[in-house]
Structure formats: C-alpha cells, structure tokens
Protein backbone atom coordinates (compact mmCIF):
# COMPACT_ATOMS: atom_id res chain seq x y z
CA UNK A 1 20.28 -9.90 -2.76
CA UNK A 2 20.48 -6.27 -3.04
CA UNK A 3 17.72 -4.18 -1.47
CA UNK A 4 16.54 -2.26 -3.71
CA UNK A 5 15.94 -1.48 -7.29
CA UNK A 6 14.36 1.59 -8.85
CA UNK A 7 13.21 0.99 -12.21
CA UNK A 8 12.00 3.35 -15.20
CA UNK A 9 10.88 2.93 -18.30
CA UNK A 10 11.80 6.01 -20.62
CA UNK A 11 10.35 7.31 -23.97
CA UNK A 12 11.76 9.61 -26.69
CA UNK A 13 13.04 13.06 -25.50
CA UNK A 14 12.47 12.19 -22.20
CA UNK A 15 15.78 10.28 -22.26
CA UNK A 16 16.70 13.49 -21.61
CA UNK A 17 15.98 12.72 -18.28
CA UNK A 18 18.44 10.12 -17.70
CA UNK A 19 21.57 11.08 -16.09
CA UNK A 20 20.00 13.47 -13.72
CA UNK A 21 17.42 10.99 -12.27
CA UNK A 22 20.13 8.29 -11.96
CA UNK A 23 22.14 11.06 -10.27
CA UNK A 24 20.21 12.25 -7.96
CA UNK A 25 18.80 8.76 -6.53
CA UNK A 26 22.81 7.50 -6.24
CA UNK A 27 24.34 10.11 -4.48
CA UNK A 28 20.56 9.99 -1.74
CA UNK A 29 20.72 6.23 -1.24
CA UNK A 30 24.26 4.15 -2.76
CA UNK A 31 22.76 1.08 -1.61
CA UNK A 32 20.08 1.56 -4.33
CA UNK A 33 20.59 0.26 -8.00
CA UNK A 34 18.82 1.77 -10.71
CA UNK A 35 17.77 0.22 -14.05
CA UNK A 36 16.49 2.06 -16.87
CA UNK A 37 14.51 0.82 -20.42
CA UNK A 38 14.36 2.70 -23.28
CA UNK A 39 12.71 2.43 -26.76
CA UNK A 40 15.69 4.65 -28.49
CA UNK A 41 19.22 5.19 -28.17
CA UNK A 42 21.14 7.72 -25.61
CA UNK A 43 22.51 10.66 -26.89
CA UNK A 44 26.32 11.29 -26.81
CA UNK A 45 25.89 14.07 -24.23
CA UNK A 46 23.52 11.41 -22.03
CA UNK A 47 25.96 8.71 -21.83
CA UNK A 48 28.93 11.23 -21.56
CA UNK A 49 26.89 11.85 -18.07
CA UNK A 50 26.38 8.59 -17.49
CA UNK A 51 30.17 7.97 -18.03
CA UNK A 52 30.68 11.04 -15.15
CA UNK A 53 28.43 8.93 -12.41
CA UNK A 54 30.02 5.79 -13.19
CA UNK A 55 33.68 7.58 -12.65
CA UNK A 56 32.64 10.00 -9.77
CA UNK A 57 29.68 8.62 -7.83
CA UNK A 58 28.64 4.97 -8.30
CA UNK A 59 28.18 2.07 -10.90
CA UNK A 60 24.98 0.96 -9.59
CA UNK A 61 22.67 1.50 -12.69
CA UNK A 62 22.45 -0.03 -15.82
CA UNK A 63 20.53 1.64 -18.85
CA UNK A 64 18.86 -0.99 -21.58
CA UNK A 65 18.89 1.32 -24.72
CA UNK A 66 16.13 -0.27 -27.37
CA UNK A 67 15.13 -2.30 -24.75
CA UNK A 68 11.44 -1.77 -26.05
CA UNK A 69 10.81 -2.92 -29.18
CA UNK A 70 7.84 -3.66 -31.66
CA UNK A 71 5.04 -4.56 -30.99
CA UNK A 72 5.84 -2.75 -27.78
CA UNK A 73 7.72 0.39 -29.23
CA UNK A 74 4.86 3.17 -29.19
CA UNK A 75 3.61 5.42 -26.72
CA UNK A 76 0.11 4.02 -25.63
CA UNK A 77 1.59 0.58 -25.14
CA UNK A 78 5.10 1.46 -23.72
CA UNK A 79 3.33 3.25 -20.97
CA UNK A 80 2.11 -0.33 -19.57
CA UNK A 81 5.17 -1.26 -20.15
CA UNK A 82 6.43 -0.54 -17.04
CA UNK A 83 4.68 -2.32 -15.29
CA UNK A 84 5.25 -5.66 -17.24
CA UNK A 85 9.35 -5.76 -17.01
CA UNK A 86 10.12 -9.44 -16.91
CA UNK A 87 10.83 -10.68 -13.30
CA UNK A 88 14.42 -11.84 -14.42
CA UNK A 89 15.30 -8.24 -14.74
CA UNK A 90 14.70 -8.06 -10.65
CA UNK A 91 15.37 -11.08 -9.59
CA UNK A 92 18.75 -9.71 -7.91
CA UNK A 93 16.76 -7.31 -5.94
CA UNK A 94 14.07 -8.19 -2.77
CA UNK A 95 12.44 -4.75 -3.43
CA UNK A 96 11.40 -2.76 -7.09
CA UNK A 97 10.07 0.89 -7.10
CA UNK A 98 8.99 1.76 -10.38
CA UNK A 99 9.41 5.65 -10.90
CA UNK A 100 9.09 8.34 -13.41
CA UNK A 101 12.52 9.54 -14.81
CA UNK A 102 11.94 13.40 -14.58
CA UNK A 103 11.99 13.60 -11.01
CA UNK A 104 14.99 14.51 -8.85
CA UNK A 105 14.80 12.35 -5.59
CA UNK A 106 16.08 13.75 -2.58
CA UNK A 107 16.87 11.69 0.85
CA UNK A 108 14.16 11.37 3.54
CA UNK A 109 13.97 9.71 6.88
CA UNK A 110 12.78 6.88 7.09
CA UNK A 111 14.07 5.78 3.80
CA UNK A 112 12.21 5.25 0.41
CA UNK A 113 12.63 1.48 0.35
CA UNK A 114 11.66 1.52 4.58
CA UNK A 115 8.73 3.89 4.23
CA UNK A 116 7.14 1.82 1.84
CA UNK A 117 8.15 -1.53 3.49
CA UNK A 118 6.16 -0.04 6.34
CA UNK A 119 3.21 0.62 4.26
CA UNK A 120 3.28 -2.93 2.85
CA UNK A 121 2.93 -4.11 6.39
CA UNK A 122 -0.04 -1.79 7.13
CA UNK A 123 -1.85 -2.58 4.19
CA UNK A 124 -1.18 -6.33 4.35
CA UNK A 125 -0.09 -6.39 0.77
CA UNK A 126 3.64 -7.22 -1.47
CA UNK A 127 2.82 -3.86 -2.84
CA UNK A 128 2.44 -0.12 -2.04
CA UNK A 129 0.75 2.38 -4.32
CA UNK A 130 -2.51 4.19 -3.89
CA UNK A 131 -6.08 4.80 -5.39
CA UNK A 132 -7.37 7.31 -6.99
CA UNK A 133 -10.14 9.55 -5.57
CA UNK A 134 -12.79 7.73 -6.88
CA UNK A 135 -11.64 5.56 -9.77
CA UNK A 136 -10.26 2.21 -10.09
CA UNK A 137 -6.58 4.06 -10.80
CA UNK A 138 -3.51 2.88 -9.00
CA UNK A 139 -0.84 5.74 -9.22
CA UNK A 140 2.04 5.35 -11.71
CA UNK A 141 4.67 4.94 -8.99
CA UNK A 142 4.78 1.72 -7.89
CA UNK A 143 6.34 -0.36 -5.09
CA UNK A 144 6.57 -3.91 -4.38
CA UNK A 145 8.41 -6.94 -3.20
CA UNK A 146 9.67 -8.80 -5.64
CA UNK A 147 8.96 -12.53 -4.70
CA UNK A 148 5.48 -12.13 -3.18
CA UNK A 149 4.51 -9.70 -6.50
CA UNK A 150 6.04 -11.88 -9.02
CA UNK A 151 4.42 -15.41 -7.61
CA UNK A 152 1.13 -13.83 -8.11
CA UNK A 153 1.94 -11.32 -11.13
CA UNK A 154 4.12 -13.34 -13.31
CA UNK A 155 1.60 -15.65 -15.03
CA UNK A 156 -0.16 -11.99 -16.36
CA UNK A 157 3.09 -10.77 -17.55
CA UNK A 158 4.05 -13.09 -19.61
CA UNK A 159 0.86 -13.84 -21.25
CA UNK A 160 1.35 -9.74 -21.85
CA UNK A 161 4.88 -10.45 -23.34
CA UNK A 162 3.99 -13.57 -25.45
CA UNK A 163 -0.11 -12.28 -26.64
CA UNK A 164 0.98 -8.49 -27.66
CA UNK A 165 -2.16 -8.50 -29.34
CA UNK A 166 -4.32 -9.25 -26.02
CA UNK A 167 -2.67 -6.58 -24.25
CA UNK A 168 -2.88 -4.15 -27.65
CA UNK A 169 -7.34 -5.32 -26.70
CA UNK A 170 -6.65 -4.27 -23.07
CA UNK A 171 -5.46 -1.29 -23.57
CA UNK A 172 -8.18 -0.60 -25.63
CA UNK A 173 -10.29 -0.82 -23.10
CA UNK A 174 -9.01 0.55 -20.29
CA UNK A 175 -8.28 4.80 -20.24
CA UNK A 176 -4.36 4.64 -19.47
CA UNK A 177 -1.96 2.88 -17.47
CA UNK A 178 -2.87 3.45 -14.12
CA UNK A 179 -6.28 2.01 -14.87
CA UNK A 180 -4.17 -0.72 -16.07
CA UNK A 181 -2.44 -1.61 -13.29
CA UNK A 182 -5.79 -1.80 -11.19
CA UNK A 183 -6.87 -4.42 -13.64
CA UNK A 184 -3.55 -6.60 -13.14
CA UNK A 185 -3.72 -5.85 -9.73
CA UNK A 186 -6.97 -7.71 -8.96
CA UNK A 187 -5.10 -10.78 -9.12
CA UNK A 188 -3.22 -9.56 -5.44
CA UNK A 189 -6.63 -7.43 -3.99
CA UNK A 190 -6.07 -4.49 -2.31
CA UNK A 191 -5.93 -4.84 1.21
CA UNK A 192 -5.95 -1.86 3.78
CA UNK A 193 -5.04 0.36 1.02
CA UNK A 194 -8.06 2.74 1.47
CA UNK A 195 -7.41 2.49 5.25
CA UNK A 196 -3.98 3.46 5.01
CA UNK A 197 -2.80 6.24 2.35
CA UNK A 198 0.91 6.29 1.67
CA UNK A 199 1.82 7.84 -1.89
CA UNK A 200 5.20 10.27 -1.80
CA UNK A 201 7.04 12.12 -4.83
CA UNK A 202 9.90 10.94 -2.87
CA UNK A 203 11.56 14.65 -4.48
CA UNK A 204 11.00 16.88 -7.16
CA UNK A 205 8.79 16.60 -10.28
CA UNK A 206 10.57 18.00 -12.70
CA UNK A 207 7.28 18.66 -15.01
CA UNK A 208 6.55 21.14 -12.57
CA UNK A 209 8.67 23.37 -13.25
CA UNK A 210 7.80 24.03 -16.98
CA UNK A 211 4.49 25.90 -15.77
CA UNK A 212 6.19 28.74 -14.59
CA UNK A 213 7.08 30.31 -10.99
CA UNK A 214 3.52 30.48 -9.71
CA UNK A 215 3.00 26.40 -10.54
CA UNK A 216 6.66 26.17 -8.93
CA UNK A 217 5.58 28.23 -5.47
CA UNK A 218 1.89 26.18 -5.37
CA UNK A 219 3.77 22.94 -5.56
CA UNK A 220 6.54 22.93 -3.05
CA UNK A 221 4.42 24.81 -0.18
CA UNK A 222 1.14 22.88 -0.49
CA UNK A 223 3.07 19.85 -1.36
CA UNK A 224 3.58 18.92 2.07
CA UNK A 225 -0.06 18.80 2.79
CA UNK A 226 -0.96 17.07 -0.71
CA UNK A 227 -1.89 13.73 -0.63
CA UNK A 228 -0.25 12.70 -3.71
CA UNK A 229 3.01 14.53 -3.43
CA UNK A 230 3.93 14.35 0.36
CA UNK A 231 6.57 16.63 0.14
CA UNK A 232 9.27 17.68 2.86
CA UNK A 233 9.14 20.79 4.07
CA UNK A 234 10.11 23.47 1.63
CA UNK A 235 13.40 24.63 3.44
CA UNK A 236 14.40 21.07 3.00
CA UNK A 237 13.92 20.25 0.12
CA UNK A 238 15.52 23.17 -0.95
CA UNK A 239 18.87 22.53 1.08
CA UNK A 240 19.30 19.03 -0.87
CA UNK A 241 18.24 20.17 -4.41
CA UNK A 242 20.63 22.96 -3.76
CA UNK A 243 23.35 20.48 -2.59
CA UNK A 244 22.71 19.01 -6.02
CA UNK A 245 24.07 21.66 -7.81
CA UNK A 246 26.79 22.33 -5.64
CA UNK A 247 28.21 19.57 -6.67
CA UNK A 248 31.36 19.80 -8.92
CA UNK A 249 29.90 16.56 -11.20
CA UNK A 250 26.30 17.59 -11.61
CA UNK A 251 27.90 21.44 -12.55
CA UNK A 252 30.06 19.06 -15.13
CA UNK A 253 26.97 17.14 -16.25
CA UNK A 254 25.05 20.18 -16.68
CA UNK A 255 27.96 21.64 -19.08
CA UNK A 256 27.91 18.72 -21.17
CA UNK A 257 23.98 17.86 -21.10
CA UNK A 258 21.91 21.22 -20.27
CA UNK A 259 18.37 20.59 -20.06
CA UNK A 260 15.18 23.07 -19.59
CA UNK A 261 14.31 22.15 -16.82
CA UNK A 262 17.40 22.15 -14.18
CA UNK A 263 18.38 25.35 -15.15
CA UNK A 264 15.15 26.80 -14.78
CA UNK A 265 15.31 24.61 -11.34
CA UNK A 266 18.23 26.02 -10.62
CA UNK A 267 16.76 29.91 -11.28
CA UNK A 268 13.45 29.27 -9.13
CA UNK A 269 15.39 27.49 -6.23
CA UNK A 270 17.99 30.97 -6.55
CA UNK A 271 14.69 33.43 -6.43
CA UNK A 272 12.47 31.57 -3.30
C-alpha cells in the first residue's frame, strides 16, 4: 500500500493548473502519488510538462482526462464531484487528501500525510477537515483514511454515481460543495473536530496572487496566524517557492506552458 494519495478534480481552464501542482507536491514529498480528474482534455503544452516530470522528477501521478462525464460534466455538479471518486480509484493508497489544483505545496515538518494523521487521532475520526465559523460547511480540502472512510462512505457514493438525478435534488438544496460534504459526512459524525482545529494550505494559493501585491503581502504575513491558511513563516515559504523556480525543469516547464499566475509569483516573490 502506498501512503498517500493526493487527489484533484480539475475543471476547464483550470487544467491549466496541472503540471505545476503535480510538480510542486513530487519534488516536496516522492513518496506521494498524485491523481488528477478532468472533464476535458490536456493541452499539448500541459502534457508536454507532464512528459518533463515523468522524465526528470517522478512517475508518481496519473491524470484521467474526460474522466467526468455527463450527467456529471458541469460546473455545479463536478464540484461534488470530488468528493464522490469511486473507492477503487484509492484503494492502492491507506491515506487520500483531496486538494485544489492551483496551489503550489511546499514541504513542512511534520509532514502533510503525518500532520493530519495526528489530527485524525485527536479528533477521533478517519477524517480531517474543519468547520466553518458558524455553518454546517466542511472546508474543500479534505483528508481521510481510506478504509475507515470508505466502509462508512461508500454506500452514499455510489447511490451518487448510479441516482445522478438524486444528487442533481441535493445539490439543489444545499448552497455548494462544502455544505455538501457536511451532509455526507453525517453518516461518520464529527468528533472532537470543534475541540481540535487543524486546517493548513499546506503552500501557496495560487488565486491569491491575481488580486494584486497588496492581497499577495496580506496573505503570506497574516497567513501564519489565519486559521484557515496556517501558513509557514514568510521567509520560508519564500526559500522553497523560490527553490521552485530555480529549478532547471520548472524554468523548462514554464517556457513551454507560461501561466498568469507563476510569473506574476515569480515577480512578487522577486519584489518582498
């Protein structure tokens, strides 16, 4: 069994994404895999990246192109998506952390996978995620163990997979997908998790950076502080993100697959 899988579902132009994310988890933890589902096919400069990892850095990672079809293929559904991937897709794995492809994760002590394998134990739970302030919201980034979760989740996601329609009248009632996942989560309970708040960006959010320097400056010296981000420590952070493009294979991948925002990454980590 391998230890860990981090898994993302991906929609439209934010295949973009791809190659980076993958990147940047491989070369912070080898021992990860990383499996991604799309509802559209890679570009040719995308998998001409994903060509460069497999050659240079590692072949741990597998991309499903069209993965997500109809009745599943739009945007309010495919959202929930994520957090119905069929348990044969991770049954390789003892752990799953389902991300959001535009971040760039960065290496931390302890680990991802043993930080939130700690907060499993604390909470008394197969999974680790937090509530919202005041809502019945689970955050989109999601850990769990992948035989407890799936002995207790699987009957839900398949009814999901084989009654589209009953999870098209879900949706409809629910506001988004993190309200979603509270509802399927009901069938584990939720522990200790208001005792014990665990809930890290595990690196950079790459949305961040499209709302200019000032956004940029708020969110890597509060984040530390911020409950929901958990950042580590500015100087850091900076040192591996740095590292990042250091690197003679993400300077190639950027050649042949520029994107928005790492270069204006690139310009903010340069000016602070």
């Amino acid at each position: 069994m391998k230890p860990l899988c981090i898994s993302v579902t991906v929609f439209g132009g934010y295949t973009k994404f791809i190659p980076y994310y993958i990147y940047s988890i491989l070369k912070s933890y080898p021992d990860y895999y990383v499996k991604v589902f799309t509802n559209t096919d890679l570009s040719s400069g995308e998998k001409t990246c994903l060509e460069m990892i497999e050659k240079n850095l590692s072949k741990n990672f597998r991309v499903y192109e069209r993965f997500i079809k109809t009745p599943f293929n739009t945007k309010q559904v495919g959202k929930m998506l994520r957090f119905l991937i069929p348990y044969n897709q991770y049954k390789d794995f003892e752990n799953v952390y389902i991300g959001d492809v535009d971040f760039l994760i960065v290496k931390e002590k302890p680990s991802l996978l043993d930080a939130h394998l700690d907060h499993c134990s604390k909470i008394k739970l197969p999974y680790s995620n937090q509530i919202r302030p005041d809502s019945n919201r689970l955050t989109g980034l999601h850990f769990f163990k992948t035989q407890p979760y799936y002995k207790k989740m699987n009957a839900i996601i398949n009814f999901y997979w084989d009654n589209p329609d009953k999870l098209q009248n879900k949706i409809e009632k629910l506001k988004g997908n993190e309200q979603f996942l509270y509802d399927m989560i009901k069938h584990i309970g939720f522990g200790k998790l208001r005792t014990y708040h665990y809930r890290p960006h595990h690196g950079f959010h790459l949305g961040v950076i499209r709302n200019g320097p000032s956004r940029f400056k708020d969110y890597v010296l509060n984040g530390t502080t911020h409950k929901f981000h958990q950042l580590p420590e500015y100087q850091t952070l900076k040192k591996q993100l740095s590292a990042y493009y250091n690197d003679p294979l993400f300077k190639n991948m950027i050649n042949v697959h520029p994107i928005k925002e790492i270069l204006l990454l690139e310009k903010q980590l340069q000016m602070y």
